[in-house]
Protein backbone atom coordinates (compact mmCIF):
# COMPACT_ATOMS: atom_id res chain seq x y z
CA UNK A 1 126.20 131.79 25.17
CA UNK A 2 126.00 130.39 28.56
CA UNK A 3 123.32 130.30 30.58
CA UNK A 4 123.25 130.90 34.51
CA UNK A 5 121.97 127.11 36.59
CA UNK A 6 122.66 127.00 40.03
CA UNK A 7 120.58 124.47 40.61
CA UNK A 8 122.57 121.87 38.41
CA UNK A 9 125.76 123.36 40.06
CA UNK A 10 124.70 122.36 43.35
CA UNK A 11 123.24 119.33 41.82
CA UNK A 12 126.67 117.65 40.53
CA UNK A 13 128.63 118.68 44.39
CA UNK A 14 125.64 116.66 45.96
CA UNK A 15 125.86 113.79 43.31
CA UNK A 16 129.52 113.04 44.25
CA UNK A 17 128.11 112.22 47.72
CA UNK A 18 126.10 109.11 46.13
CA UNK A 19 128.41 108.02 43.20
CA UNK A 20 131.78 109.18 43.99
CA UNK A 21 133.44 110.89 40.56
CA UNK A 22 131.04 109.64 38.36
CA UNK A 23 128.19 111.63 38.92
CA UNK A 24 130.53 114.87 38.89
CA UNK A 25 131.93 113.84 35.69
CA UNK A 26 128.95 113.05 33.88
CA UNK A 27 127.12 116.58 34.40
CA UNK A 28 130.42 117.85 34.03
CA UNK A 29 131.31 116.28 30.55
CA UNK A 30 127.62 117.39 29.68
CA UNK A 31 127.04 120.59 30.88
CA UNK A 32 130.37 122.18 30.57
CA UNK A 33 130.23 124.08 27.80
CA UNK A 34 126.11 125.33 28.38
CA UNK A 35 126.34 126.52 32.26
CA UNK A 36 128.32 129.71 33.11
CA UNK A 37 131.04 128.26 35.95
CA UNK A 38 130.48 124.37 35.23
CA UNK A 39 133.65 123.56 34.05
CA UNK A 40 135.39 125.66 37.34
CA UNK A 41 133.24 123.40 39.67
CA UNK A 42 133.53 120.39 37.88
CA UNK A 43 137.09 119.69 37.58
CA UNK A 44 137.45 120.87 41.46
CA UNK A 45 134.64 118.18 41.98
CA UNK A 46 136.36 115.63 40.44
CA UNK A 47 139.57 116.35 41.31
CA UNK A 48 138.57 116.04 44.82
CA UNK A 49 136.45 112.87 43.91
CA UNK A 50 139.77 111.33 42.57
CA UNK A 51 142.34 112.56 45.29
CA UNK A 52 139.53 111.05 47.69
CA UNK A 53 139.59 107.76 46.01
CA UNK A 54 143.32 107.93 46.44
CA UNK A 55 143.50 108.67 50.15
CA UNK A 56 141.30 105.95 49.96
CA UNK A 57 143.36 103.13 48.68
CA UNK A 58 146.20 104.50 50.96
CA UNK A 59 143.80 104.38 54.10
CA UNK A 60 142.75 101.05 53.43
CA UNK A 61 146.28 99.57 52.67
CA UNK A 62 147.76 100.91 56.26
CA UNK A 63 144.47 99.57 57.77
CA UNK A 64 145.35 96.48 56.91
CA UNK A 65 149.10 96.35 57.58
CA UNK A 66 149.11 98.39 60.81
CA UNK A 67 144.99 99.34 61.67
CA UNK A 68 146.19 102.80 61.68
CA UNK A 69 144.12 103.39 58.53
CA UNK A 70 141.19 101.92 61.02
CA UNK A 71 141.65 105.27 63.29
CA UNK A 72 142.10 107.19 60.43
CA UNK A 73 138.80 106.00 58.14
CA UNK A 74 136.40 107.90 60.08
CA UNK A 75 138.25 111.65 59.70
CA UNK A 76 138.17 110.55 56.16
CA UNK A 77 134.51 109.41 55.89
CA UNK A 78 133.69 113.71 57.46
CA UNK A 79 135.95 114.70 54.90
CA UNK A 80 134.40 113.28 52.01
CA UNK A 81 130.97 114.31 52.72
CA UNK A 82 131.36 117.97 54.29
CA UNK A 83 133.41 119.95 51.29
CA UNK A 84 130.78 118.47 49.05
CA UNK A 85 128.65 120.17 51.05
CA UNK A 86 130.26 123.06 51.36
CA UNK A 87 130.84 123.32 47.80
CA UNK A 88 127.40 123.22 47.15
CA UNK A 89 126.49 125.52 49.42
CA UNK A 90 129.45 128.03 47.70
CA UNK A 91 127.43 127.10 43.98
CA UNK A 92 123.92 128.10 45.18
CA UNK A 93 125.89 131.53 46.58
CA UNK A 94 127.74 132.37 43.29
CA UNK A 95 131.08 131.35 44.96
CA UNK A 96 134.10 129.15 43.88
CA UNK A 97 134.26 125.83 45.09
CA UNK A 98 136.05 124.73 48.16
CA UNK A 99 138.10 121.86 48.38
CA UNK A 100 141.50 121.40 50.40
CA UNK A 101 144.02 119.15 49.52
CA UNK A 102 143.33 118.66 46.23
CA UNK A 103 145.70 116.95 43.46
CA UNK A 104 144.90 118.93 40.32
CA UNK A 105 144.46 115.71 37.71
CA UNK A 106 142.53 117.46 35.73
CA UNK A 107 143.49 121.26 35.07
């Protein structure tokens, strides 16, 4: 049976704000199968974590060949810390998580 923990929910959307994926994935690969909506809000937290890390690479490879990824880096740096955010917020009030343009790696 599976028990009810907001508090880790919201937990593992702020932990991808200080360790990327990783933090997602490990209360996600732990807690998955013992907190009611868990595995919902962890693969949308690490699917975002990973598309992130993605935009990422891209960003950084046109800042270097064009310094359009230079104008662009700060949009993405908002990005990556207000769905988190959001998403947390959406945990603690028995929503689904929010992230946009998300690549769905793991489904």
């Amino acid at each position: 049976m599976l028990r009810e923990d907001k508090s880790l929910l919201v937990l593992m959307h702020i932990s991808a704000l200080f360790s990327g994926f990783v933090g997602p994935l490990l209360i996600w690969t732990t807690q998955k199968e013992k907190i009611l909506d868990m595995d919902e809000h962890g693969k949308e937290a690490i699917n975002f974590q990973l598309t992130q890390l993605i935009f990422l690479i891209v960003i950084l490879f046109f800042g270097f060949i064009c310094f359009i990824g230079f104008i662009i880096f700060p949009f993405w740096m908002i990005f990556m810390y207000v769905f988190p955010i959001i998403s947390a917020i959406n945990a603690n009030n028995n929503k689904p998580p929010y992230y946009p343009l998300v690549i769905k790696f793991i489904v």
